[in-house]
Protein backbone atom coordinates (compact mmCIF):
# COMPACT_ATOMS: atom_id res chain seq x y z
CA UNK A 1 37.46 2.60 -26.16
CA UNK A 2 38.92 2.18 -22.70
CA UNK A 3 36.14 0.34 -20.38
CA UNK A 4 35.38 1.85 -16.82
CA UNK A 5 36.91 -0.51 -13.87
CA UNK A 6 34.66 -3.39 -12.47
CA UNK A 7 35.36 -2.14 -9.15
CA UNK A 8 33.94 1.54 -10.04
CA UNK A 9 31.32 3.57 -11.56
CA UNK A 10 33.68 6.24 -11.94
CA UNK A 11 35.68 7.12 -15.70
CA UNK A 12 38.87 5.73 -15.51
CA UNK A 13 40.95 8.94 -14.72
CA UNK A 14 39.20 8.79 -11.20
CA UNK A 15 39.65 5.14 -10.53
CA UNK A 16 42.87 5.81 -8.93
CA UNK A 17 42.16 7.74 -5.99
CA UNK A 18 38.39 5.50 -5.69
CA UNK A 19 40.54 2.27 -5.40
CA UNK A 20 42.96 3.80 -2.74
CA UNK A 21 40.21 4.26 -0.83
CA UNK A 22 38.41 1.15 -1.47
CA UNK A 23 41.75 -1.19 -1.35
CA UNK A 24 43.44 -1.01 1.41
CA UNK A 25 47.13 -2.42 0.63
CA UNK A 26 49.59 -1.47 -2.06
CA UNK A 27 49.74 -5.06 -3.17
CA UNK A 28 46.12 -5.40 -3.53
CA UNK A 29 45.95 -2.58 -5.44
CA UNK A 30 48.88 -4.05 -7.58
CA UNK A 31 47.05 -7.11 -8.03
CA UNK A 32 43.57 -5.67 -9.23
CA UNK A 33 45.33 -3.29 -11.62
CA UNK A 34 47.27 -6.10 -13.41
CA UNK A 35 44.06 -7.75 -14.44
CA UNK A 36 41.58 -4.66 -15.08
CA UNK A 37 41.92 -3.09 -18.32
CA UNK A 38 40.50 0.36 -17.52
CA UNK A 39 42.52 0.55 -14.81
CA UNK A 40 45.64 -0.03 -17.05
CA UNK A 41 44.43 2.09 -19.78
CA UNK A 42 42.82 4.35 -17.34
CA UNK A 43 45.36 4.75 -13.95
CA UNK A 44 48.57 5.12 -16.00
CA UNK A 45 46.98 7.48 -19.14
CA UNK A 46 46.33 10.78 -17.31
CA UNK A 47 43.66 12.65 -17.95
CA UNK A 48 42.45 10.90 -21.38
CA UNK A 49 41.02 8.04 -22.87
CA UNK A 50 43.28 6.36 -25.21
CA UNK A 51 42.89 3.12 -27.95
CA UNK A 52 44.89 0.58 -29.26
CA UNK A 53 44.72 -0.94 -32.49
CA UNK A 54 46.56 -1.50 -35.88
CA UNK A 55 47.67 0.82 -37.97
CA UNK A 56 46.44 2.12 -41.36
CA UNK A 57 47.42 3.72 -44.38
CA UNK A 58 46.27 7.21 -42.92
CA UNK A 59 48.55 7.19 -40.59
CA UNK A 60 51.99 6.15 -41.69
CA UNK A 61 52.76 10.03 -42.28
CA UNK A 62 52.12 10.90 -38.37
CA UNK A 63 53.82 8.03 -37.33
CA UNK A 64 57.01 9.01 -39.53
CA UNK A 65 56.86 12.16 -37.67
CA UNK A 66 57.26 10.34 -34.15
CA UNK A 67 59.63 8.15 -35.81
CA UNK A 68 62.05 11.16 -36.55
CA UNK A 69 61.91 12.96 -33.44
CA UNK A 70 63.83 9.92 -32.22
CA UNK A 71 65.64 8.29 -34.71
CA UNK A 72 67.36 8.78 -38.20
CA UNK A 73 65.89 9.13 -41.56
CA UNK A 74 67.01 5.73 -42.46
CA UNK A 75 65.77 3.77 -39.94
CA UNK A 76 62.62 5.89 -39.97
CA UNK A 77 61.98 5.00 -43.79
CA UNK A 78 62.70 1.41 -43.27
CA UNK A 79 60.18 1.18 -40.48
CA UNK A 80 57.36 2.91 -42.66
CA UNK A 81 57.91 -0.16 -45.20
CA UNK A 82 57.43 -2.80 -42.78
CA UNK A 83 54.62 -0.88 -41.66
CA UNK A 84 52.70 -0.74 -44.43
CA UNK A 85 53.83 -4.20 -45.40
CA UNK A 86 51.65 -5.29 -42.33
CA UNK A 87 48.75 -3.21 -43.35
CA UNK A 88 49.11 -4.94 -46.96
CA UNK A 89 49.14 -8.42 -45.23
CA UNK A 90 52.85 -9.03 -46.23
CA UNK A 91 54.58 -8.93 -42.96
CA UNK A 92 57.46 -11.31 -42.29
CA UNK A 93 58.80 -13.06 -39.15
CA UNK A 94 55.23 -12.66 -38.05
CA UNK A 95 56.08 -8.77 -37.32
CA UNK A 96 53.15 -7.17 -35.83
CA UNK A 97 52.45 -3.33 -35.28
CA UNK A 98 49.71 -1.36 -33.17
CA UNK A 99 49.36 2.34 -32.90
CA UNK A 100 48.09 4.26 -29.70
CA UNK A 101 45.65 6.83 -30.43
CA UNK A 102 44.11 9.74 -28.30
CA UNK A 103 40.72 10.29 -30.28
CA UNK A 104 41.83 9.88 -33.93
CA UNK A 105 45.57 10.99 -33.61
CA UNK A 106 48.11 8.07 -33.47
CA UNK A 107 50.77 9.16 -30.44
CA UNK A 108 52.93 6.23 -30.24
CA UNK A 109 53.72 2.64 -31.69
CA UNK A 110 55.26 -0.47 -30.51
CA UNK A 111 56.01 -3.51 -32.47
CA UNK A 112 55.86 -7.53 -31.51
CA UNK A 113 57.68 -10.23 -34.09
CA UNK A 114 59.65 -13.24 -34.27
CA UNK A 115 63.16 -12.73 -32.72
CA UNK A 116 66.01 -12.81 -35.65
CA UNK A 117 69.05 -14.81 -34.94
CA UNK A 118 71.59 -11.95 -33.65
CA UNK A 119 68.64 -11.76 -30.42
CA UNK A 120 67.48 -15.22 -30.30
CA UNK A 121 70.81 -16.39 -28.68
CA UNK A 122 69.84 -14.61 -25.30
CA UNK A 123 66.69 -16.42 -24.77
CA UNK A 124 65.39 -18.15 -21.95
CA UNK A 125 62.75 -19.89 -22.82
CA UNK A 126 61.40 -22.00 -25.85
CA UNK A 127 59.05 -19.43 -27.42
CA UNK A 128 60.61 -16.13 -27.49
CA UNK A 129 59.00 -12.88 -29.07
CA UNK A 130 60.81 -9.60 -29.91
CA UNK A 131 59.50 -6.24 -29.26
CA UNK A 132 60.50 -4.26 -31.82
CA UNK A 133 60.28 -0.39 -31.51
CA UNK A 134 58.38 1.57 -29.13
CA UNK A 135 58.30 5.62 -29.89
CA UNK A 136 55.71 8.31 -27.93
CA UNK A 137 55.40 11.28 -29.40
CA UNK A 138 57.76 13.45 -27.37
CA UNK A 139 54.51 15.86 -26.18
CA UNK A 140 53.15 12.51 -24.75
CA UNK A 141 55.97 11.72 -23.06
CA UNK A 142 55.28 10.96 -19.06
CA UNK A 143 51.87 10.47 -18.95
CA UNK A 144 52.33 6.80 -18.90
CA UNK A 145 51.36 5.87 -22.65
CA UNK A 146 54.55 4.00 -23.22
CA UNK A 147 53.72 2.06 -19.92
CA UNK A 148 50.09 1.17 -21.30
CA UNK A 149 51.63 0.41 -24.56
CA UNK A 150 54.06 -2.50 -23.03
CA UNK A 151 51.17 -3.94 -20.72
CA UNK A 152 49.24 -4.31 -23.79
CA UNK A 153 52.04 -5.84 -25.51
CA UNK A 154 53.00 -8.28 -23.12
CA UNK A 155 48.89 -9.28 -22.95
CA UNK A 156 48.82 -9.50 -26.76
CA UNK A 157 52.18 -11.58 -26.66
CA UNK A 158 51.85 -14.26 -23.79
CA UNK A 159 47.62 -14.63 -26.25
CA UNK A 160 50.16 -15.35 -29.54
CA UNK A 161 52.00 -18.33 -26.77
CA UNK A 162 55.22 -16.55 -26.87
CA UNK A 163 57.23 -17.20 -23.27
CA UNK A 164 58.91 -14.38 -23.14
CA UNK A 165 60.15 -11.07 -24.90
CA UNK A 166 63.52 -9.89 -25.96
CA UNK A 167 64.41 -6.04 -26.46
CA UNK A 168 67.44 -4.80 -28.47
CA UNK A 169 67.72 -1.09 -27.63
CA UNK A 170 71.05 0.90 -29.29
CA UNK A 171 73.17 2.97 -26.63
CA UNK A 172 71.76 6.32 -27.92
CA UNK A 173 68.59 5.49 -25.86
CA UNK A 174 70.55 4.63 -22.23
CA UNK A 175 69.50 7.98 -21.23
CA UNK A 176 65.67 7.98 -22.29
CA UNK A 177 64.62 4.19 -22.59
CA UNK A 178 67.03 1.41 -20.67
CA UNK A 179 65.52 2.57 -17.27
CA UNK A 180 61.87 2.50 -18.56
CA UNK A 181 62.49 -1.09 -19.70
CA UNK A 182 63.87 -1.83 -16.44
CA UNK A 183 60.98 -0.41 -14.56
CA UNK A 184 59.12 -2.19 -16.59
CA UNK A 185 60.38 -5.86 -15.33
CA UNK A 186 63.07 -6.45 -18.49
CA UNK A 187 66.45 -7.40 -17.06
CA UNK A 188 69.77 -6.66 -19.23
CA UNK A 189 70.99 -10.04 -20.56
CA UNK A 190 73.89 -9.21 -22.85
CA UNK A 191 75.21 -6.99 -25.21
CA UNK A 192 75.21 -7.12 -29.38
CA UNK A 193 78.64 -5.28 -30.18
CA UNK A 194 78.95 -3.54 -33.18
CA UNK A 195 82.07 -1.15 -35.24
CA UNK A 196 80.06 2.35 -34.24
CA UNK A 197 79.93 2.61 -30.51
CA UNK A 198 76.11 4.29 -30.70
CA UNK A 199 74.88 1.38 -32.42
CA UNK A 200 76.13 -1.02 -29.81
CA UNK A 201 72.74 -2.63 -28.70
CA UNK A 202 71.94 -3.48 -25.34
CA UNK A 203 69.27 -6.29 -24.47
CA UNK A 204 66.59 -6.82 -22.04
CA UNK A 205 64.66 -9.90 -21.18
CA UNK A 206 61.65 -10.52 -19.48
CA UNK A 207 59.50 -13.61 -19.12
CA UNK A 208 55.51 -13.85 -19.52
């Protein structure tokens, strides 16, 4: 469960508006958030509590679901095997999943692996991870659980040593993911072409 900030007795929802008054700058602010959890999982989460942790066997169905409202049946059911290959302990390039949940209900997923061969050419350092897929469920959309779900990627990644993390990220999500990842601190670093123009992939870079 999402601990309450050092710096207040209050549940995380309120921290906010208790650490604008207690702060003074912006970059102060900036600075205490990037190293509090509950004010991570708190600030950016509105209005709820959330957790993050691995996936299980009861959930693969709900996460198929969030799967398909943004991608195709294909990719979906490949996903769902590598999925439960990591809940069965037979993962490989060290691919690594975690589910956000709000009480009991799994609402998004993001992914964290070795970088495969086509990606690893637009590295920049010696250690670089790949974050592979990161879905909301489309009624969680804008309350900042995709932003929560990269900070606790990044954390989790830069604890496994990695330097740095790689994103590949098709054209059909230019509209509804490059400027998130952007936002987010990944810069675009080069293109993976491919025969059908929506699966041209675009990748981002950012390093820990």
């Amino acid at each position: 469960m999402v601990r309450r900030c050092s710096l207040s007795r209050a549940k995380p929802k309120d921290d906010h508006d208790f650490l604008r008054r207690r702060i003074n700058s912006k970059q102060n602010l900036a600075n205490h958030t990037k190293n509090c959890e509950a004010c991570y999982y708190g600030l950016v989460v509105e209005n709820a509590e959330i957790i993050i942790n691995k996936p299980a066997v009861g959930d693969l169905e709900t996460i198929k679901d969030i799967l398909l409202q943004w991608t195709d049946e294909e990719e979906t059911d490949k996903y769902i095997v590598r999925i439960g290959n990591e809940i069965a302990g037979k993962s490989e390039y060290n691919l690594q999943f975690w589910v956000v949940r709000e009480g009991d209900k799994a609402i998004g997923i993001i992914g964290l692996s070795d970088p495969l061969s086509k990606v690893l050419a637009f590295a920049h350092t010696a250690k670089p991870g790949a974050m592979k897929m990161l879905y909301v469920d489309d009624e969680y959309r804008g309350k900042g659980i995709g932003k929560a779900l990269v900070i606790f990627l990044e954390k989790e990644a830069k604890k496994q040593s990695y330097t740095e993390l790689l994103i590949k990220s098709a054209e059909r999500y230019k509209e509804t993911a490059w400027g998130f990842y952007e936002k987010m601190g990944y810069h675009k670093v080069g293109e993976i072409s491919s025969a059908n123009e929506m699966r041209k992939m675009q990748v981002f870079q950012k390093e820990l």
